[in-house]
N, C-alpha and C. Protein backbone atom coordinates (compact mmCIF):
# COMPACT_ATOMS: atom_id res chain seq x y z
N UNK A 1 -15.48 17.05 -6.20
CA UNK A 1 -14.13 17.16 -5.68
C UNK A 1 -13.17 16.48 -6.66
N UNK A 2 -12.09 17.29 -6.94
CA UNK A 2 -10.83 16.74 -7.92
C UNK A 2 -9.86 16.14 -7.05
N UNK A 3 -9.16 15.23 -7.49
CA UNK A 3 -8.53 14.03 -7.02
C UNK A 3 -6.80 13.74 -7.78
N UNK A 4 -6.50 13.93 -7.77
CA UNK A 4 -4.66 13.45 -8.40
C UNK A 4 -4.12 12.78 -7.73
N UNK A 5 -4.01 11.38 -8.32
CA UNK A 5 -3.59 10.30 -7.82
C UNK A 5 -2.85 9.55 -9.37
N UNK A 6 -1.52 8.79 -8.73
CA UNK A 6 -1.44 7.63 -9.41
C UNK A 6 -1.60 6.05 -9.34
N UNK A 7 -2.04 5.63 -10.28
CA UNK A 7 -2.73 4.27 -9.92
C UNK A 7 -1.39 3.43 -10.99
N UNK A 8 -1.14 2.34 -10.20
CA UNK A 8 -0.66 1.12 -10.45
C UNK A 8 -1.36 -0.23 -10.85
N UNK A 9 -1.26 -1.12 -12.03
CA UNK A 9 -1.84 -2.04 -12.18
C UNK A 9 -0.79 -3.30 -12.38
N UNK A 10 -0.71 -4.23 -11.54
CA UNK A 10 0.44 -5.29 -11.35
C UNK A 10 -0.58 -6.31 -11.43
N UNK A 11 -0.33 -7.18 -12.43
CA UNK A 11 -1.20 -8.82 -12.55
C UNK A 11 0.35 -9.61 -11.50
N UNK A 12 -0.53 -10.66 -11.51
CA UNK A 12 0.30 -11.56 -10.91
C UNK A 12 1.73 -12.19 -12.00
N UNK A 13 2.66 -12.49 -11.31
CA UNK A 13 3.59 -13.18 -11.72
C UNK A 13 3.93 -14.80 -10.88
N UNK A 14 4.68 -15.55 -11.31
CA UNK A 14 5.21 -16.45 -10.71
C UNK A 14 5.25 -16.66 -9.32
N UNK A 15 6.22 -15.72 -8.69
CA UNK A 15 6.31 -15.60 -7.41
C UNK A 15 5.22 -14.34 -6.28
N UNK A 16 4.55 -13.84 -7.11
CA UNK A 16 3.59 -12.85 -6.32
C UNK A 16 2.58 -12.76 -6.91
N UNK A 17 1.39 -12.96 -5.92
CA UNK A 17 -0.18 -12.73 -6.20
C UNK A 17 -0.64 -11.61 -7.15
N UNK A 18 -0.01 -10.25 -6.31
CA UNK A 18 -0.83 -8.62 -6.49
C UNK A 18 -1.28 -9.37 -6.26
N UNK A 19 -2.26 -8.06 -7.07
CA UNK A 19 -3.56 -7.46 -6.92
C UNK A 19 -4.31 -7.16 -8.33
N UNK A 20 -6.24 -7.59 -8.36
CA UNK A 20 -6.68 -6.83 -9.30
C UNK A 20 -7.05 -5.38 -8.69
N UNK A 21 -7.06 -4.95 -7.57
CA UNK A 21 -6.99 -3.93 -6.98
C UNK A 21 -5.42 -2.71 -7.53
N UNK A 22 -5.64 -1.31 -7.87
CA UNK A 22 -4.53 -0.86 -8.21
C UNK A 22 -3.94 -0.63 -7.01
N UNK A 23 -2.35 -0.08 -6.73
CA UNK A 23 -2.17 0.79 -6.33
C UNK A 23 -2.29 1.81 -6.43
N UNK A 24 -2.67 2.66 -5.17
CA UNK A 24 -3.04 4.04 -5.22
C UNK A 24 -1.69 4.79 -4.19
N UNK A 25 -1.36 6.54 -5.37
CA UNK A 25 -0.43 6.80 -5.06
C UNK A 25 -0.53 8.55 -5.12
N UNK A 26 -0.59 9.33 -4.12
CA UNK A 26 -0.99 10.01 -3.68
C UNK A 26 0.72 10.95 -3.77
N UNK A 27 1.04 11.71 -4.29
CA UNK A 27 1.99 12.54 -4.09
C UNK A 27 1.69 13.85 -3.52
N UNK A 28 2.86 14.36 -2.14
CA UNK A 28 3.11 15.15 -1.53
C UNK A 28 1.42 15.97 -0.67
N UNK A 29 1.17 15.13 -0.18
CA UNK A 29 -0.41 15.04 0.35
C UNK A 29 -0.47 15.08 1.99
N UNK A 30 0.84 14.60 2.47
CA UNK A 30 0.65 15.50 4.28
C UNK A 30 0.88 16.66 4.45
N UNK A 31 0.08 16.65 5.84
CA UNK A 31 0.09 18.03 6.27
C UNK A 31 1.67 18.47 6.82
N UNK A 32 1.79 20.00 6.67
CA UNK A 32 3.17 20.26 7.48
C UNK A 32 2.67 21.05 9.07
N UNK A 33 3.87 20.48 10.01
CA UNK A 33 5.13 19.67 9.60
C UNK A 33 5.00 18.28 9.60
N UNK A 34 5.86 18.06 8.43
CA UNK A 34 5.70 16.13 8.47
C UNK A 34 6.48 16.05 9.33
N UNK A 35 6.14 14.95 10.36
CA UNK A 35 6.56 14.53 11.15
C UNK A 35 5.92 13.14 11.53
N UNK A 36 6.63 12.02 12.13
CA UNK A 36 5.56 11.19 12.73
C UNK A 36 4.27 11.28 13.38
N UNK A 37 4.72 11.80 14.22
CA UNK A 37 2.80 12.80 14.83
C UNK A 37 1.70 13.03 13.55
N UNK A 38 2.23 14.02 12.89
CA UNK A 38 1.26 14.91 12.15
C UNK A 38 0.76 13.49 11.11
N UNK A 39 1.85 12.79 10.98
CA UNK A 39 1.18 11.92 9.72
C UNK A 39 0.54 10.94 10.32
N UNK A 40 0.81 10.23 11.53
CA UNK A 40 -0.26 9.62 12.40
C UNK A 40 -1.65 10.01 12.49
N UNK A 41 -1.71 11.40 12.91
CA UNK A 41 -2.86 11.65 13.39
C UNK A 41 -3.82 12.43 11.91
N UNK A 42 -2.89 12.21 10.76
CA UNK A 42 -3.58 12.60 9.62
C UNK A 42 -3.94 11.14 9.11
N UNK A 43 -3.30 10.10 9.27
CA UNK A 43 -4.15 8.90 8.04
C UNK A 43 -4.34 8.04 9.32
N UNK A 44 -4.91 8.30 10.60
CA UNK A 44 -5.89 7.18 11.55
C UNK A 44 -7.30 7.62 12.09
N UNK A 45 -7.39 8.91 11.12
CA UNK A 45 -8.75 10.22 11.01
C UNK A 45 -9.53 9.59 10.45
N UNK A 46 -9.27 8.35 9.69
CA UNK A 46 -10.70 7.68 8.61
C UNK A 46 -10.38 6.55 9.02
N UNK A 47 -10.47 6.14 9.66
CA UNK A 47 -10.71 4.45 10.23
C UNK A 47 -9.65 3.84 10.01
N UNK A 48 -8.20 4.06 9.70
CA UNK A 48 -7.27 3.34 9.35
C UNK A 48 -5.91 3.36 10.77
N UNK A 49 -5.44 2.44 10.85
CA UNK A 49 -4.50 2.61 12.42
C UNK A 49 -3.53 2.21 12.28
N UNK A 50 -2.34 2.87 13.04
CA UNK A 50 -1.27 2.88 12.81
C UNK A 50 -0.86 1.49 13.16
N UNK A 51 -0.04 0.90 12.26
CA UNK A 51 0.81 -0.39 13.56
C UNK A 51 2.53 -0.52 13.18
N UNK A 52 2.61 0.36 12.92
CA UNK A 52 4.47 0.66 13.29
C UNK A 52 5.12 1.74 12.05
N UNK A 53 6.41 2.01 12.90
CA UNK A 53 7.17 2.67 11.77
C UNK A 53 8.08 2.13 11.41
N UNK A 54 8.70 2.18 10.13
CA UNK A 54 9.80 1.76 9.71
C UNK A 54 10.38 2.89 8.45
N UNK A 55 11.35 1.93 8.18
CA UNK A 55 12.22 2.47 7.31
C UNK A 55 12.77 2.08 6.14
N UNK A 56 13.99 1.45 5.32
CA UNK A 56 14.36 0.76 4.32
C UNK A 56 13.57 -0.60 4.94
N UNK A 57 12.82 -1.19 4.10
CA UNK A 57 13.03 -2.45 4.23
C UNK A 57 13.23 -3.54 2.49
N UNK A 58 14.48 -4.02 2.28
CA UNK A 58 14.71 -4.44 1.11
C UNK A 58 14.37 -5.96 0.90
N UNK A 59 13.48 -6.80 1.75
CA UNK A 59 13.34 -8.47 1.85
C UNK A 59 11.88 -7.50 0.83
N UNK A 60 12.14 -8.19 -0.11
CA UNK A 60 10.67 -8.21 -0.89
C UNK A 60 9.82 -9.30 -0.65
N UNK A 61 8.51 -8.62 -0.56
CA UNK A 61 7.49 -9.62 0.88
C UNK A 61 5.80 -8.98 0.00
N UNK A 62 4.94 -9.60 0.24
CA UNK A 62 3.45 -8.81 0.44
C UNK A 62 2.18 -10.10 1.81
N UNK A 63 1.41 -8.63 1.89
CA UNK A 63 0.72 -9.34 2.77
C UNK A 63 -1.17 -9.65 1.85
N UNK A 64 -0.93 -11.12 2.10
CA UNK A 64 -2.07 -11.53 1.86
C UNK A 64 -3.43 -11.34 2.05
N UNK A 65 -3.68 -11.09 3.57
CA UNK A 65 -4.56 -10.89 4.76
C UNK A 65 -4.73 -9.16 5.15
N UNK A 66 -4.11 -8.59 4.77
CA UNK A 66 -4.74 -7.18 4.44
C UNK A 66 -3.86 -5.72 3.75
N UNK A 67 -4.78 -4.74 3.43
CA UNK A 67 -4.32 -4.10 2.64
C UNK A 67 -3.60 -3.06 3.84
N UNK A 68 -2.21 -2.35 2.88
CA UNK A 68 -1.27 -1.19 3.81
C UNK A 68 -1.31 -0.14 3.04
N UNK A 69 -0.44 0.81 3.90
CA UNK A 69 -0.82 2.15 3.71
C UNK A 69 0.50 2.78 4.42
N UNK A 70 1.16 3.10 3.37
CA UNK A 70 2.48 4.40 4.15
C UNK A 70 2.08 5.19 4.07
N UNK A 71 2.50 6.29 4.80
CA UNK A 71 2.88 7.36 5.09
C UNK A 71 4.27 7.85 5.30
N UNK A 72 4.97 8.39 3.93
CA UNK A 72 6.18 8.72 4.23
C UNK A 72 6.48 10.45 4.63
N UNK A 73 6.53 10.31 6.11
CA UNK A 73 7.02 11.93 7.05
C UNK A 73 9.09 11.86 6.53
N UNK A 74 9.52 11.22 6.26
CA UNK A 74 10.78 11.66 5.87
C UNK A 74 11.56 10.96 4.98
N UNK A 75 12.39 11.56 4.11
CA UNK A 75 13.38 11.15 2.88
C UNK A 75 12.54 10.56 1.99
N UNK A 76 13.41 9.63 1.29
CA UNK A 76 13.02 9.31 -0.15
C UNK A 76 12.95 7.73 -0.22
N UNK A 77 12.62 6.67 -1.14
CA UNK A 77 12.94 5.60 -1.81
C UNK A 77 12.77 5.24 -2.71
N UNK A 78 13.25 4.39 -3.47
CA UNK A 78 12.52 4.20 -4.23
C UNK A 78 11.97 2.28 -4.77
N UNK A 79 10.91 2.52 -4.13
CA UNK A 79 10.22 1.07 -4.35
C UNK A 79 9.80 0.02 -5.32
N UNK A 80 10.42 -1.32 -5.22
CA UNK A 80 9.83 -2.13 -6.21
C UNK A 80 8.51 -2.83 -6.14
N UNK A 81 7.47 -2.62 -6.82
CA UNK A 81 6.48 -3.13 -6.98
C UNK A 81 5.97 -4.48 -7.28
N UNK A 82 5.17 -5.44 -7.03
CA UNK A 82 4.49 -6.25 -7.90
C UNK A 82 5.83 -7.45 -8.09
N UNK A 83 6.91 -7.49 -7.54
CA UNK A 83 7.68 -8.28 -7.91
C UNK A 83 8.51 -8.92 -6.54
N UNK A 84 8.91 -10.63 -6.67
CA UNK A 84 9.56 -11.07 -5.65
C UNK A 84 11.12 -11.46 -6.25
N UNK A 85 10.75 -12.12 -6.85
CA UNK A 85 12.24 -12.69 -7.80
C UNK A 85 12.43 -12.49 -9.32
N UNK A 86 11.18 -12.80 -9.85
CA UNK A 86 10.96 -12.82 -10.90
C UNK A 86 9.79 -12.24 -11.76
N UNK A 87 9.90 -11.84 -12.97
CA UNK A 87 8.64 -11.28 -13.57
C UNK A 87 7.95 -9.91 -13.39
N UNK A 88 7.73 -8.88 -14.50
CA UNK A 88 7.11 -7.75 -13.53
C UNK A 88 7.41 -7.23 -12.66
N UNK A 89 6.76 -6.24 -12.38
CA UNK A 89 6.80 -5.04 -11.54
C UNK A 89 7.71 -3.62 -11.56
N UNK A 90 7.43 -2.41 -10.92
CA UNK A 90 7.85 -1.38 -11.38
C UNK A 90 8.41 -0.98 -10.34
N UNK A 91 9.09 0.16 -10.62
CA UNK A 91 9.92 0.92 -9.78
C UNK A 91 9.06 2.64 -9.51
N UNK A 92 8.93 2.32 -8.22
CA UNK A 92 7.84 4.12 -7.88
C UNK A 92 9.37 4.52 -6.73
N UNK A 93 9.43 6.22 -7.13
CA UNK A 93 9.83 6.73 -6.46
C UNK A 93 8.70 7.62 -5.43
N UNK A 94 9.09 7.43 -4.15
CA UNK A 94 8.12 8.13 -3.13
C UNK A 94 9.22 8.75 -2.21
N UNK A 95 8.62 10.34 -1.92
CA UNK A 95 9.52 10.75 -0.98
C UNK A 95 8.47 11.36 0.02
N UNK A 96 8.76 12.63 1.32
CA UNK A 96 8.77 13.38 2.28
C UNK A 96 7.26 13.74 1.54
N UNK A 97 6.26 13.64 2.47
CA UNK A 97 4.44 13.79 2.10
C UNK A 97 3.79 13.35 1.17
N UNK A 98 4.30 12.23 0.86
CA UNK A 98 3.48 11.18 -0.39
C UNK A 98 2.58 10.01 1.23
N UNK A 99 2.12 9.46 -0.11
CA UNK A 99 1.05 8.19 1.22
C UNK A 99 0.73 7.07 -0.42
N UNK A 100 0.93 6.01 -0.08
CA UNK A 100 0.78 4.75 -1.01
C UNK A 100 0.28 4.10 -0.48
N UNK A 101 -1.28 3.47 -0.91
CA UNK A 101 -2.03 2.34 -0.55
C UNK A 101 -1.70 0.92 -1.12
N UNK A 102 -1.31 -0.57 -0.54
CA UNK A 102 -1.01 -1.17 -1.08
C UNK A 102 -2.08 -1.98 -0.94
N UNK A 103 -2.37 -2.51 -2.07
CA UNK A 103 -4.12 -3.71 -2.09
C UNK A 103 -3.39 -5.08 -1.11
N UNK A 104 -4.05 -5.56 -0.58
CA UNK A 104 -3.77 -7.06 -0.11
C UNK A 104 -2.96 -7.71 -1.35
N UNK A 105 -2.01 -8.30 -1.11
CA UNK A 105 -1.29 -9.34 -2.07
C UNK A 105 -0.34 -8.96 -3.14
N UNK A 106 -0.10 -7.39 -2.93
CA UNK A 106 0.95 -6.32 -3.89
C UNK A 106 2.45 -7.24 -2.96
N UNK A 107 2.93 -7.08 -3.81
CA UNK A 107 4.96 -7.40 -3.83
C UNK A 107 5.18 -6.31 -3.34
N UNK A 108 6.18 -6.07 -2.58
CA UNK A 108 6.85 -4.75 -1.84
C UNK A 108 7.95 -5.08 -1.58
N UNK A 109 9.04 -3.62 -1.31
CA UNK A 109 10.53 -3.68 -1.18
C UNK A 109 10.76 -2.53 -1.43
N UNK A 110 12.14 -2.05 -0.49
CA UNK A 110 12.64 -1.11 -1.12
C UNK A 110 13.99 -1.05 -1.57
N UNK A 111 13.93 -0.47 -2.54
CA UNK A 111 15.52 -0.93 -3.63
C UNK A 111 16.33 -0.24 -2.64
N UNK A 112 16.01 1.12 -3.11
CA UNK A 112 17.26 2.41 -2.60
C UNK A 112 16.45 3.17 -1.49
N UNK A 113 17.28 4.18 -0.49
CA UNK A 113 16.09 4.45 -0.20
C UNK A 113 17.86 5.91 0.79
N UNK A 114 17.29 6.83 0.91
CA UNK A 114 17.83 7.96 1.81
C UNK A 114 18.36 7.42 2.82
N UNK A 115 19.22 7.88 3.83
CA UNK A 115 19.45 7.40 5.25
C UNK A 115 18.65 8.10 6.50
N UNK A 116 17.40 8.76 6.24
CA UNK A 116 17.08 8.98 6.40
C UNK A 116 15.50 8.87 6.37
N UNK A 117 14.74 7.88 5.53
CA UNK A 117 13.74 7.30 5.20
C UNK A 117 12.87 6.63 6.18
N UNK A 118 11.38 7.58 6.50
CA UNK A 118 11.33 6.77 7.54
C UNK A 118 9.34 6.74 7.04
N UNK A 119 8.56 5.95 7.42
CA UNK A 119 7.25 6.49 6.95
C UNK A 119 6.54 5.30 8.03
N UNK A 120 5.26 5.55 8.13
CA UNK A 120 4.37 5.12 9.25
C UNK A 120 3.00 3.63 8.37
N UNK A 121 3.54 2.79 9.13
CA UNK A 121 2.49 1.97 8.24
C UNK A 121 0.92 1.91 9.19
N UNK A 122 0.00 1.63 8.12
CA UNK A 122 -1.46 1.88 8.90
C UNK A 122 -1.80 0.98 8.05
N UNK A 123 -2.86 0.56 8.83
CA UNK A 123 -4.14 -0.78 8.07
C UNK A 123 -5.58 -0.17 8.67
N UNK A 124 -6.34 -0.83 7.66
CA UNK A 124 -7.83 -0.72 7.91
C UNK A 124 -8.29 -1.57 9.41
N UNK A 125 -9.24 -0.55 10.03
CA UNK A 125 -9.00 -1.38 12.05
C UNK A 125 -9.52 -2.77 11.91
N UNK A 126 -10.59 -2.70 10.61
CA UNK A 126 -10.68 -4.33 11.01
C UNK A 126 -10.21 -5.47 10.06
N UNK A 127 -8.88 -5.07 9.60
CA UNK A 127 -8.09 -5.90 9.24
C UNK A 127 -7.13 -6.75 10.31
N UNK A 128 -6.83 -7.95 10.09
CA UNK A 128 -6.00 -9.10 11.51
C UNK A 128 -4.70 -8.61 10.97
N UNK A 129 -3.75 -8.54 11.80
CA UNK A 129 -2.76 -7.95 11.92
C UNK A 129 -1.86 -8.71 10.80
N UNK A 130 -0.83 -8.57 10.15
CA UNK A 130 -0.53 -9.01 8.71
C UNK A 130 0.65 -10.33 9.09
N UNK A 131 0.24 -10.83 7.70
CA UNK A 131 1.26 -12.25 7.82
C UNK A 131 2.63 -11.76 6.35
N UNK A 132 3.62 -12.17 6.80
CA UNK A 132 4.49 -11.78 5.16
C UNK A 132 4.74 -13.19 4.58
N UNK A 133 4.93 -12.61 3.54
CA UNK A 133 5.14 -14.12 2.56
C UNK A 133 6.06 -13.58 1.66
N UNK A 134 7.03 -14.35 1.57
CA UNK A 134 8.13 -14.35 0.60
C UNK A 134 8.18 -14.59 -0.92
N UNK A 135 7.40 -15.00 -1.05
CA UNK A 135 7.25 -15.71 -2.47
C UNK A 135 7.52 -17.46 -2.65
N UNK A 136 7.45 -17.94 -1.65
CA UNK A 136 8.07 -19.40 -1.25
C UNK A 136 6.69 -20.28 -1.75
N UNK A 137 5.55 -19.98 -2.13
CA UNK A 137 4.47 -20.49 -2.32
C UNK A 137 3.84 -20.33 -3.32
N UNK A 138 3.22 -21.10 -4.48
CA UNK A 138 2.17 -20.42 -5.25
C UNK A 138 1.26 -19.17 -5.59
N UNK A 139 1.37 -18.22 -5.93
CA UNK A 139 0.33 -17.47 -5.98
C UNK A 139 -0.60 -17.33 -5.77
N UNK A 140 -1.25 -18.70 -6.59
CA UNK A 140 -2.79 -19.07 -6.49
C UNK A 140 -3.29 -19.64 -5.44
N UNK A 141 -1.84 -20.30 -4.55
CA UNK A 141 -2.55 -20.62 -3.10
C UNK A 141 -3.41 -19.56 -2.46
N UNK A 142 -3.18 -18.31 -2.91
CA UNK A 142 -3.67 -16.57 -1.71
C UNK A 142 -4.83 -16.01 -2.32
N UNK A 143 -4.89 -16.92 -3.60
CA UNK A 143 -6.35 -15.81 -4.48
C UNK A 143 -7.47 -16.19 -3.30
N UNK A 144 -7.67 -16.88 -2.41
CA UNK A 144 -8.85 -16.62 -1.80
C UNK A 144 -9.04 -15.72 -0.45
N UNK A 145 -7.19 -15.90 -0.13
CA UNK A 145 -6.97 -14.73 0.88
C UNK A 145 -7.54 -13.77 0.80
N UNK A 146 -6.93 -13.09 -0.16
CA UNK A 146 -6.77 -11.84 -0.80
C UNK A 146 -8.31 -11.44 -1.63
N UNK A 147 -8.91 -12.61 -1.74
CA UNK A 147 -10.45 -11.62 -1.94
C UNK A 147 -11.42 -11.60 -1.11
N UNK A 148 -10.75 -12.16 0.23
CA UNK A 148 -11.73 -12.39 1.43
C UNK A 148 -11.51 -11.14 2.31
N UNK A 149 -10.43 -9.77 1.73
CA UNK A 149 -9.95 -9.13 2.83
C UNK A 149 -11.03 -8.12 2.37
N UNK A 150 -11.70 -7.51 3.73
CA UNK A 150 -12.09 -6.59 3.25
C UNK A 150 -11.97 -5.19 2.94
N UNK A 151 -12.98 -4.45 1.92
CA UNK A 151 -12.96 -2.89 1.30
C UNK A 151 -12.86 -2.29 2.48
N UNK A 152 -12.05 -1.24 2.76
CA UNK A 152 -11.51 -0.37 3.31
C UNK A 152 -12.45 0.18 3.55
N UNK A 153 -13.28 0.88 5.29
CA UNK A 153 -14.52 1.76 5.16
C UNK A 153 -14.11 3.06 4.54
N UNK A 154 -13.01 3.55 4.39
CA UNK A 154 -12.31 4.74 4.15
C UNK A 154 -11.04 5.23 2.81
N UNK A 155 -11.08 5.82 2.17
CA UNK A 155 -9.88 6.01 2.20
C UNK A 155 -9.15 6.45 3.00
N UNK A 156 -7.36 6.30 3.02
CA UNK A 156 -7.04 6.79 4.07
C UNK A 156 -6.59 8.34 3.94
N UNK A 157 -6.06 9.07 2.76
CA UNK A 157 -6.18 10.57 2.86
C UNK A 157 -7.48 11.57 2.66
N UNK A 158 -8.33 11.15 1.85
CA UNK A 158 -9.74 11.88 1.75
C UNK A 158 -11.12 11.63 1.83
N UNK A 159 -10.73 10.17 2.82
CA UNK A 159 -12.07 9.46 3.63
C UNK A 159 -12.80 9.24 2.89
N UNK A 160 -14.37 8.78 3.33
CA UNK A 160 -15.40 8.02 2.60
C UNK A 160 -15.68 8.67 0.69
N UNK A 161 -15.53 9.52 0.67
CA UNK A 161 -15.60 10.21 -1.05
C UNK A 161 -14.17 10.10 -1.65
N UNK A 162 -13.28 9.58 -1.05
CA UNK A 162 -11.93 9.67 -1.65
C UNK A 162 -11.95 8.65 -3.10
N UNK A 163 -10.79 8.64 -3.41
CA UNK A 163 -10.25 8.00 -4.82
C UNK A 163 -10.01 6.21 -4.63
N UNK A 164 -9.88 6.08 -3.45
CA UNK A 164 -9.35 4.71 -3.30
C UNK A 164 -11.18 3.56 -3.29
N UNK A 165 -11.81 4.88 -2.86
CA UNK A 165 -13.32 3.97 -2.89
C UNK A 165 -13.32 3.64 -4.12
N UNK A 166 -13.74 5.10 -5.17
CA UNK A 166 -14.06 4.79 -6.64
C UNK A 166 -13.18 4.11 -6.97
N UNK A 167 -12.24 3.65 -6.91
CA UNK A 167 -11.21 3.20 -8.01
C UNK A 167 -11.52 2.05 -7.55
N UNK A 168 -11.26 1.13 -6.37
CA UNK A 168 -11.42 -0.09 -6.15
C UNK A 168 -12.90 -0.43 -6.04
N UNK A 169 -13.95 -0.04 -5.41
CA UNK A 169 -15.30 -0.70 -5.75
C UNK A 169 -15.21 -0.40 -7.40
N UNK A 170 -15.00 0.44 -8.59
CA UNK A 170 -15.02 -0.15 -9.76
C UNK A 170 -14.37 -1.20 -9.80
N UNK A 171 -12.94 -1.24 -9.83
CA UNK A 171 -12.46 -2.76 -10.10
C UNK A 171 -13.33 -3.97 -9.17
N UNK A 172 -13.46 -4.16 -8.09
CA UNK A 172 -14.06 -5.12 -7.81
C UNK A 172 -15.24 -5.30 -8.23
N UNK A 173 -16.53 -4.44 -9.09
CA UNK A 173 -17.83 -4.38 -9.46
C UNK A 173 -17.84 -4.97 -10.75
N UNK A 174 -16.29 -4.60 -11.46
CA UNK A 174 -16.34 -4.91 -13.03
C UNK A 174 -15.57 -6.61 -12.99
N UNK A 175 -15.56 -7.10 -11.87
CA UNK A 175 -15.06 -8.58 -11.81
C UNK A 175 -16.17 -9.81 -11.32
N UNK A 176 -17.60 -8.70 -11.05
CA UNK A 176 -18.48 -9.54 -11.17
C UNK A 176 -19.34 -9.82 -11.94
């Protein structure tokens, strides 16, 4: 099975952990019609569950304690990566049937974003429900967080054979 994905690699900076985990970035990959429904009941099909929707959110934050997963059913943004205040990180544009996996401890935000922007966040079920962190703390305080969370049983668009397995059990295999 062929796979097209883009992968993100963000080392840590000053104010944010990342990830040696990439981001994984999946363009125009829901089913139609996008809608909240359809994209719900398309990325909680492999073990991953919804726990809210939202929309712009511009407080740049990441969660330590487990890895996320949009699903954007409407408009556009365009997101800063890997970065809180300072140092690094990139700018991904994601719009209407894209899905972005974020590793435990990725920087997130959204710069710009449609008035209309709305996408569904999901976590792995047996991840504890997420803590945010601002950047107010060390980095290195979370390196043990963040390697205690666990591998996803799934990917969340093409399940157990998907891209997010291979890509992250390599990175985590080639760090031991």
């Amino acid at each position: 099975m062929s796979f097209s994905v883009e992968c993100y690699l963000l080392g840590p900076t000053s104010d944010a952990p990342n990830s040696r985990l990439p981001v994984i970035h999946y363009r125009d990959v829901l089913p139609q019609p996008q809608t909240e429904e359809t994209t719900t009941q398309f990325l909680t099909r492999t073990g991953w569950e919804k726990r809210g929707t939202w929309g712009h959110i511009g407080e740049p934050h990441f969660h330590p304690n487990t890895h996320e997963c949009y699903g954007i059913f409407q408009g556009h943004s365009t997101l800063l990566l890997g970065k809180i205040n300072d140092g690094g990180g990139i700018q991904v544009d994601v719009s209407t049937g894209d899905v972005i996996v974020l590793p435990a401890g990725t920087a997130h935000s959204s710069l710009r974003s449609s008035d209309d922007y709305h996408y569904i966040g999901v976590y792995p079920k047996e991840c504890p429900k997420w803590t945010n962190e601002m950047g107010k703390r060390p980095p290195a305080s979370f390196v043990q967080t963040i390697g205690a969370v666990a591998m996803p049983r799934a990917d969340p668009v093409y399940g157990k054979q998907g891209p997010l397995m291979s890509l992250w059990n390599a990175k985590l295999k080639a760090k031991l």
